[in-house]
Protein backbone atom coordinates (compact mmCIF):
# COMPACT_ATOMS: atom_id res chain seq x y z
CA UNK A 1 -28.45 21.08 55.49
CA UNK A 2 -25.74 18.15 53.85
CA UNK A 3 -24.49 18.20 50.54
CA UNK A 4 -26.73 15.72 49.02
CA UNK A 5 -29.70 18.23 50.11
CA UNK A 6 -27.83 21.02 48.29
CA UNK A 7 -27.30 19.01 45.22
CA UNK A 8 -30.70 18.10 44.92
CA UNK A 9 -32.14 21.57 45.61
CA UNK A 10 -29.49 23.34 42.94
CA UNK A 11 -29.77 20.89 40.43
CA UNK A 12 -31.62 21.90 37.33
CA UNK A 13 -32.82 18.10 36.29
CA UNK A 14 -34.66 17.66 39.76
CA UNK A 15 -35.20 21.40 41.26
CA UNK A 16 -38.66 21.68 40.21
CA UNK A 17 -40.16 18.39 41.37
CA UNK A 18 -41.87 17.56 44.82
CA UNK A 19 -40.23 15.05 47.18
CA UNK A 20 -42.19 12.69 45.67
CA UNK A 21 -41.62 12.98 41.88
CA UNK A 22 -37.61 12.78 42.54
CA UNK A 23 -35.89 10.55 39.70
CA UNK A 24 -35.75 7.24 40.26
CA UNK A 25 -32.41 5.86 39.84
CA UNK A 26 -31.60 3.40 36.61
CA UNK A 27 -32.74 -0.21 37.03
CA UNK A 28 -29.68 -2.66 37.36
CA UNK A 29 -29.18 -4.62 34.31
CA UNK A 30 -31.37 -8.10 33.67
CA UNK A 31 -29.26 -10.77 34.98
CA UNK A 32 -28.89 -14.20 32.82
CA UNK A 33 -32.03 -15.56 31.62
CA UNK A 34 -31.96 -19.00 29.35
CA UNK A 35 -33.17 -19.42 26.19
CA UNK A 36 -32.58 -22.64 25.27
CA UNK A 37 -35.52 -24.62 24.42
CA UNK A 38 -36.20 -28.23 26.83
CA UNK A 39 -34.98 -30.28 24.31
CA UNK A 40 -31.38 -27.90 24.25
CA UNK A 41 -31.45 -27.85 27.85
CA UNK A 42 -31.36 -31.63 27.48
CA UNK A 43 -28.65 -32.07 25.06
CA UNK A 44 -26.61 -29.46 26.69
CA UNK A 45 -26.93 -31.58 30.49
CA UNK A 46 -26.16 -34.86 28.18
CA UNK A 47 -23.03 -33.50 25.93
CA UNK A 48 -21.59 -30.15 28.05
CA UNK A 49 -22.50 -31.68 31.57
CA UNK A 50 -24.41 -28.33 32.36
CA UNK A 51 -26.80 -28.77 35.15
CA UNK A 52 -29.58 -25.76 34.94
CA UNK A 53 -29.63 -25.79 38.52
CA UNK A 54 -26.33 -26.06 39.55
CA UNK A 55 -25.79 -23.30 36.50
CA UNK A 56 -25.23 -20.09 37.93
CA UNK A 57 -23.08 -21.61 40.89
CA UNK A 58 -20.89 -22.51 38.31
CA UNK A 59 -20.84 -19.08 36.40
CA UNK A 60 -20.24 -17.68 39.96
CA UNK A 61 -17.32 -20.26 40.73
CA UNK A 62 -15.61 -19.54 37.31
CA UNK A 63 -15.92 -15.46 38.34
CA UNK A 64 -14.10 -16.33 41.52
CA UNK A 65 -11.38 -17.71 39.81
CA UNK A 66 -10.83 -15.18 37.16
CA UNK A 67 -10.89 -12.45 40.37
CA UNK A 68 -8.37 -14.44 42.54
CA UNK A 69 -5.99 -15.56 39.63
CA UNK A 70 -6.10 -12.96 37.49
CA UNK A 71 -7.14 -9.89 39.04
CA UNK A 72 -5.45 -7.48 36.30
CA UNK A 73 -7.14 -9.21 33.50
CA UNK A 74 -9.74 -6.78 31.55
CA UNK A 75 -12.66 -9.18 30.36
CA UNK A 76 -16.20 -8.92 31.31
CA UNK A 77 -17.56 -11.14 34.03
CA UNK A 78 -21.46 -11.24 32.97
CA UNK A 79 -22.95 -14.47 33.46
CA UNK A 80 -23.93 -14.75 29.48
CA UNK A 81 -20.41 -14.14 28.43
CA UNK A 82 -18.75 -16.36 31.38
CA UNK A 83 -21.32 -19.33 30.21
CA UNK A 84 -19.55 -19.47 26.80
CA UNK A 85 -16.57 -20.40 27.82
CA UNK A 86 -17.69 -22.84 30.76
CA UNK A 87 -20.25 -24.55 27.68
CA UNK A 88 -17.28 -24.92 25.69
CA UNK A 89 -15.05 -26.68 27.97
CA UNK A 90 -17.92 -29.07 29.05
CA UNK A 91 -18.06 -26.77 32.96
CA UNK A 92 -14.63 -28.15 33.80
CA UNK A 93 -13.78 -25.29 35.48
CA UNK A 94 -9.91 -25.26 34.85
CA UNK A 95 -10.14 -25.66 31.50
CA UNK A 96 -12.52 -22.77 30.85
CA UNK A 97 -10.65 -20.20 32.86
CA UNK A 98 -7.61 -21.09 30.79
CA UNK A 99 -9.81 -20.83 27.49
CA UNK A 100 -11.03 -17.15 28.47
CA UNK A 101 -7.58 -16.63 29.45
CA UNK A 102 -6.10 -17.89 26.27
CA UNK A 103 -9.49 -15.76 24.33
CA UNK A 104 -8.06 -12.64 25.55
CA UNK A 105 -4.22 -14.06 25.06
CA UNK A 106 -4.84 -14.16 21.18
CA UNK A 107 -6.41 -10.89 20.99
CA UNK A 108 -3.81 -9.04 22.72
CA UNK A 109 -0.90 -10.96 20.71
CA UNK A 110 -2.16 -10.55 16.87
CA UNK A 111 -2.69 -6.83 16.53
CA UNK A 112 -2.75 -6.90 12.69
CA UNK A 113 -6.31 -9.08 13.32
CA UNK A 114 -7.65 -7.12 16.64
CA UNK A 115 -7.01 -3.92 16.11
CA UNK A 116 -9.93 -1.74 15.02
CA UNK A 117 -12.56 -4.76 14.55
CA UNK A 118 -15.52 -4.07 13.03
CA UNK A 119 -17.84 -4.92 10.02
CA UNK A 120 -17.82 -1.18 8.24
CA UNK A 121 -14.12 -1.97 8.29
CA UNK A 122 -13.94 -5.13 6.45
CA UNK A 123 -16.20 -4.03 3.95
CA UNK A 124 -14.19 -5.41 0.93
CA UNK A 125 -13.86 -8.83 2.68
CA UNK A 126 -17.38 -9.06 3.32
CA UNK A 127 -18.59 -7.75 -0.16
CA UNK A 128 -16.18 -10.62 -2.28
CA UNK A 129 -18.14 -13.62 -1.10
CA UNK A 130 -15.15 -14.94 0.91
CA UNK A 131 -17.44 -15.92 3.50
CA UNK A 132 -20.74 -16.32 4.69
CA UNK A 133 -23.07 -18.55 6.84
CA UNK A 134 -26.12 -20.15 5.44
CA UNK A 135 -29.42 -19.44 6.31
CA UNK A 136 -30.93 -22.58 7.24
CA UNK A 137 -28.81 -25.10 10.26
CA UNK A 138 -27.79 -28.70 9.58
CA UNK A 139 -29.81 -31.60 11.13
CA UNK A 140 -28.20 -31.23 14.55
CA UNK A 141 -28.41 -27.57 14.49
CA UNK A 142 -25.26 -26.15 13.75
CA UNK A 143 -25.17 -23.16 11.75
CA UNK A 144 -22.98 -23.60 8.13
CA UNK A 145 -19.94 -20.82 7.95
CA UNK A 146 -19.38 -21.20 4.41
CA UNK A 147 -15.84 -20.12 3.20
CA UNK A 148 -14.39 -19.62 -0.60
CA UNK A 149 -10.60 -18.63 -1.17
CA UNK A 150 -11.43 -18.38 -4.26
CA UNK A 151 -13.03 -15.28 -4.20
CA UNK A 152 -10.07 -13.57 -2.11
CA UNK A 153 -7.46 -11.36 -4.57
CA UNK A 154 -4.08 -10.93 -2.80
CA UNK A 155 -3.24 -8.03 -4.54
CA UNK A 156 -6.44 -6.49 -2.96
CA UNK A 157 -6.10 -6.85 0.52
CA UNK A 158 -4.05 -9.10 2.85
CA UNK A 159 -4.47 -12.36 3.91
CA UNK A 160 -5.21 -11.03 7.95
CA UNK A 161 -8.78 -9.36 6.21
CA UNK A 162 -10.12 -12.97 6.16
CA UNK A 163 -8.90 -13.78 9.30
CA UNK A 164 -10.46 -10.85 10.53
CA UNK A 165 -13.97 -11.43 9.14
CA UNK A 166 -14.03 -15.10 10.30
CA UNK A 167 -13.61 -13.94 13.86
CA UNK A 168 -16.06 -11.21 13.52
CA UNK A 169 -18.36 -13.68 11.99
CA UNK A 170 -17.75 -16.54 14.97
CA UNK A 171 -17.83 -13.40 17.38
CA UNK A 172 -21.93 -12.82 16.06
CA UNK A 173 -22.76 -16.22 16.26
CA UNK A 174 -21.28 -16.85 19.30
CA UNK A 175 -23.86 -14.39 20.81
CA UNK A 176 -26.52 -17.30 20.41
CA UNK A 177 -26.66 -19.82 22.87
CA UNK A 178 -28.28 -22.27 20.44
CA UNK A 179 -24.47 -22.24 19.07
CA UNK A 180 -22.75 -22.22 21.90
CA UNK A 181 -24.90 -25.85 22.53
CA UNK A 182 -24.69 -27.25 19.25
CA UNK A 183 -21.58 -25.21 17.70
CA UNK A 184 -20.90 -24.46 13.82
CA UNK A 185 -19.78 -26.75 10.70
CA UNK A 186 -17.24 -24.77 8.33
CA UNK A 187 -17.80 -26.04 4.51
CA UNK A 188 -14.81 -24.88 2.70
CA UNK A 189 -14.60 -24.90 -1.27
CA UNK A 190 -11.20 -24.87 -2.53
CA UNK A 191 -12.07 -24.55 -6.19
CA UNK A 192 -9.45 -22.51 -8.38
CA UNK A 193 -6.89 -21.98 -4.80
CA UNK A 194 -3.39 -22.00 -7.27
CA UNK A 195 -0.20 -22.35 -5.55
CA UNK A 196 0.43 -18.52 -5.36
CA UNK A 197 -2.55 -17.84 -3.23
CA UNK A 198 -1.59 -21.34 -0.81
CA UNK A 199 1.80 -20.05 -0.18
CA UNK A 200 0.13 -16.99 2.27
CA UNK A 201 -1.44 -19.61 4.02
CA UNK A 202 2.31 -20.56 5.66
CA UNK A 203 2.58 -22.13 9.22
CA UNK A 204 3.16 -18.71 11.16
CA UNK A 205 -0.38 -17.61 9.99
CA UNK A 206 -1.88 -21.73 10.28
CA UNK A 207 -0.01 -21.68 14.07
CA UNK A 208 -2.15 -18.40 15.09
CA UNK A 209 -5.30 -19.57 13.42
CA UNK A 210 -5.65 -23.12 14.71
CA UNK A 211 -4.19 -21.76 18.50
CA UNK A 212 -7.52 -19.66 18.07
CA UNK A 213 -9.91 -22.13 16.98
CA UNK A 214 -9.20 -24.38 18.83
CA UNK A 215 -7.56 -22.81 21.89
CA UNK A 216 -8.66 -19.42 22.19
CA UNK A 217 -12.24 -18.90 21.04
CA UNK A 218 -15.55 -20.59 22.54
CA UNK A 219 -16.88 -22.64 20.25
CA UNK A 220 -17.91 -25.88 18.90
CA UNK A 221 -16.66 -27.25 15.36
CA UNK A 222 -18.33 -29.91 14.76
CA UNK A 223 -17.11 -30.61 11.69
CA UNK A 224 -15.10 -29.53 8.52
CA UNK A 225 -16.41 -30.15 5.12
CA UNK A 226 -13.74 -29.88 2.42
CA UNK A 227 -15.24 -29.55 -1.41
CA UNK A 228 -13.51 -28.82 -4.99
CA UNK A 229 -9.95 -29.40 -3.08
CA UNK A 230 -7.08 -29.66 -6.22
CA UNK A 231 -4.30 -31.37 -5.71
CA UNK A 232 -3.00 -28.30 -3.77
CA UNK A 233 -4.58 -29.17 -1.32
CA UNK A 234 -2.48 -31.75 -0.19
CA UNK A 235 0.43 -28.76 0.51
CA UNK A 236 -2.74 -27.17 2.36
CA UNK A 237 -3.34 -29.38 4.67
CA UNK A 238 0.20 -30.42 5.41
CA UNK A 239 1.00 -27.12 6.80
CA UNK A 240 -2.62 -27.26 9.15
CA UNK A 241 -2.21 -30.95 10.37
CA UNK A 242 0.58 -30.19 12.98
CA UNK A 243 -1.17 -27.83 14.88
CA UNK A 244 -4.69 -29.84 14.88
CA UNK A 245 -5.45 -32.02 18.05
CA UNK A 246 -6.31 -35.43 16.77
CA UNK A 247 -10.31 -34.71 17.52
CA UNK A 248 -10.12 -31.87 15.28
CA UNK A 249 -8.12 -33.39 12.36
CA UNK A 250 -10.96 -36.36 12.91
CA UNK A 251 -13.65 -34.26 11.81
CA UNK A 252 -12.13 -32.67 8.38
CA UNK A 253 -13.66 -34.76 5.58
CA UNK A 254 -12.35 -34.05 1.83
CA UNK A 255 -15.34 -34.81 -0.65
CA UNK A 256 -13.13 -33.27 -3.63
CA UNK A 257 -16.32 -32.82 -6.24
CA UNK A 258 -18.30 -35.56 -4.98
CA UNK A 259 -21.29 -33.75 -3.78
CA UNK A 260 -23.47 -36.72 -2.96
CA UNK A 261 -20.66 -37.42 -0.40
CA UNK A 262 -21.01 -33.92 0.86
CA UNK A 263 -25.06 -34.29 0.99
CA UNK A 264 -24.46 -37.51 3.37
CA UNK A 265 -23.40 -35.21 6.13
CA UNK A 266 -25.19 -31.74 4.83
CA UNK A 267 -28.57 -32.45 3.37
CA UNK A 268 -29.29 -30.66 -0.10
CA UNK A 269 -32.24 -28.87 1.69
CA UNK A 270 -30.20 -26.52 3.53
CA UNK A 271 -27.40 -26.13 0.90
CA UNK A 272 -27.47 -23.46 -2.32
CA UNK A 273 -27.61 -24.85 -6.11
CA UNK A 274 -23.53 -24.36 -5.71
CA UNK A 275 -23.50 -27.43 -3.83
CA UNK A 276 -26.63 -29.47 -5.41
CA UNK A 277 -28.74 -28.26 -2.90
CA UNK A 278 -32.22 -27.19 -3.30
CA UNK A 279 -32.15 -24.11 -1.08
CA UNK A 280 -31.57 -21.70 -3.87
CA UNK A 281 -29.03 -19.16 -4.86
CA UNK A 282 -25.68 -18.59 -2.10
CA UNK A 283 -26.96 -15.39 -0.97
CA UNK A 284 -23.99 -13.08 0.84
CA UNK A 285 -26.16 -10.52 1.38
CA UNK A 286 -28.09 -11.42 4.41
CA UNK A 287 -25.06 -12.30 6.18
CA UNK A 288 -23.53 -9.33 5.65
CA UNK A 289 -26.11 -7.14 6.99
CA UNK A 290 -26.39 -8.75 9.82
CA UNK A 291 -22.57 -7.99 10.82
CA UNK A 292 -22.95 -4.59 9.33
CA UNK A 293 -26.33 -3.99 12.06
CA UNK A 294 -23.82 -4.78 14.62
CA UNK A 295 -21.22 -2.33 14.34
CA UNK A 296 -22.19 -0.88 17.62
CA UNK A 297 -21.57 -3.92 19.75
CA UNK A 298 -17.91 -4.32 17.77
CA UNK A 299 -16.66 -1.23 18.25
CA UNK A 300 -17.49 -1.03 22.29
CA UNK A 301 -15.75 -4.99 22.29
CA UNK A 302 -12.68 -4.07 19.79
CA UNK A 303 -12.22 -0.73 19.22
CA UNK A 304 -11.05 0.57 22.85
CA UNK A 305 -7.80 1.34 24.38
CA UNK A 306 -6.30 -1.98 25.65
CA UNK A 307 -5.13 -1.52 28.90
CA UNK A 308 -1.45 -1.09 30.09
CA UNK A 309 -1.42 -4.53 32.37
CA UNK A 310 -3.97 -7.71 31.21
CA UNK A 311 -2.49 -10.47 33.27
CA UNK A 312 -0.67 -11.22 36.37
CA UNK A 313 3.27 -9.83 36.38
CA UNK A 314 5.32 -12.94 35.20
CA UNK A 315 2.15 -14.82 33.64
CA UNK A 316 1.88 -13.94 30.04
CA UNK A 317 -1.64 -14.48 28.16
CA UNK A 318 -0.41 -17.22 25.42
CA UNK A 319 -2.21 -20.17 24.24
CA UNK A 320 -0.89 -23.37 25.46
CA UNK A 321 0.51 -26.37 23.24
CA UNK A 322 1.49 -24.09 20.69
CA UNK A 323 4.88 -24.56 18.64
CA UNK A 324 7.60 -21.99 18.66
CA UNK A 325 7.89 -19.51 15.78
CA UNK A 326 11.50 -21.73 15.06
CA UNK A 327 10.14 -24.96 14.47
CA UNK A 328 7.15 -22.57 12.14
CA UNK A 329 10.45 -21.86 10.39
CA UNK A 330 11.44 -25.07 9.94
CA UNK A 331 8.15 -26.31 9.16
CA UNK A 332 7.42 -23.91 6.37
CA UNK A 333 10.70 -25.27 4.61
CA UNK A 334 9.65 -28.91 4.95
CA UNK A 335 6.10 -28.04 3.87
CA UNK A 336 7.11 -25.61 0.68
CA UNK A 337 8.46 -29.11 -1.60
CA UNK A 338 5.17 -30.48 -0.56
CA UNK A 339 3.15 -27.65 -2.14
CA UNK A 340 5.31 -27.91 -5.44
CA UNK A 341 5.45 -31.48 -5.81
CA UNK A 342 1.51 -31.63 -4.91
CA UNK A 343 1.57 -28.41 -7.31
């Protein structure tokens, strides 16, 4: 009799059932099924030159690649999760193997924002009213990630908390592939920021946050709406603008307390009384329960050992078109008499 036959006669989970009534074994897991809606399907063949029937050849051609080029790299090679990237680098193949490889890059080489990611850890962040994303989209669809420095206290926590909550929060809705069509529009009120609380923001921390944005994470910003900016601002922005493709620094707009500017671009309908809408109070709550419900999913993506070897020997996971930590330096010293004079 062979060992299988054994097994199956000892074991205690099968030994009373007839040949027939044997386990059966577990199903394999669902492959990719859309759910965009025909008119998203539409936009995305128009704007992200994705074909629905050439789709998973190319979710199949960007798995080749990541096997043959980087065979040590530890990322998952589901269809859904592959599609991100290709969606945001309009299927140019190239250019979205180098964005997953830069996605992973960024995680691996900011430890003080990776390590240990999860909601129930950020509680504090969460909990201020630093961020949030509104409940109801813009006219094209993009979901509102609301942001207010105001609200953060240095003394309570360090400036890496937000970082870390913003990348949890573009991690959730990232999961949708209504974003990943349409992408996100940050509204940032700058209200009360004093020059003590801009000078964390220096060009080390700008370099790493930018490289992600716009070089290591798959998604869409459509566009960045600037409100209650003080003069600070100015200082602000100076130490961002270097490190912003000229695409990017084309879509910040600075309404300063204008909000009939601001309502030209996001309707009142969809914004709270805060910003002369007419969609009620800025609720934080919501938000925040929905990153709290998905704890789970964080802690299987962020909390696990990193393995010993992510790349190829002699090709090192690092964002491209990023400037050295020395010209940071020298930035920060050209950028500090900007933030006191603008002060």
């Amino acid at each position: 009799m062979s060992e299988e036959s054994d097994s199956l006669r000892t074991s205690p989970s099968v030994a009373s059932l007839s040949e027939n009534e044997l386990p059966l074994p577990p199903p394999e897991p669902p492959g990719y099924v859309c759910s965009l809606t025909e008119d998203l399907v539409t936009k995305a063949r128009e704007e992200l030159q994705e074909k629905p029937e050439w789709r998973l050849r190319d979710v199949q051609a960007l798995r080749d690649m990541v096997r043959k080029e980087y065979p040590y790299l530890s990322t998952s090679l589901d269809d859904a999760f592959l599609l991100r990237f290709l969606r945001a680098r309009k299927f140019d193949y190239d250019r979205a193997l180098q964005l997953l490889v830069n996605y992973h890059g960024c995680r691996r080489n900011w430890p003080e924002v990776f390590s240990n990611l999860r909601p129930s850890a950020l509680k504090d962040v969460l909990n201020s009213g630093f961020l949030t994303v509104l409940p109801h989209t813009d006219p094209r669809g993009c979901h509102v990630l609301c942001i207010r420095p105001d609200r953060w206290i240095p003394s309570n926590y360090p400036i890496t908390e937000n970082i870390r909550a913003i990348y949890l929060t573009l991690e959730k809705l990232i999961q949708s592939e209504e974003t990943q069509v349409n992408g996100i529009v940050i509204l940032a009120d700058y209200k009360g920021v004093s020059l003590s609380k801009a000078s964390h923001f220096g060009p080390f921390i700008a370099k790493k946050v930018i490289g992600i944005l716009q070089d290591g994470f798959p998604i869409r910003i459509k566009a960045v709406h600037i409100v209650n900016e003080p003069r600070i601002f100015k200082g602000i922005f100076a130490i961002i603008k270097p490190f912003l493709k000229e695409k990017i620094a084309n879509r910040f707009f600075l309404h300063g307390s204008d909000l009939n500017s601001l309502h030209t671009s996001l309707p009142r309908n969809i914004l709270p009384r805060e910003y002369g809408g007419t969609a009620g109070e800025l609720d934080i709550t919501t938000w925040n329960a929905v990153l709290l419900a998905s704890e789970d999913d964080f802690v299987k993506e962020f909390c696990q050992p990193v393995p010993a070897c992510d790349s190829l020997p002699g090709q090192p996971l690092l964002p491209e078109g990023l400037i050295s930590d020395a010209q940071c330096d020298d930035s920060m010293r050209a950028v500090k008499s900007q933030l006191y004079s603008c002060y």
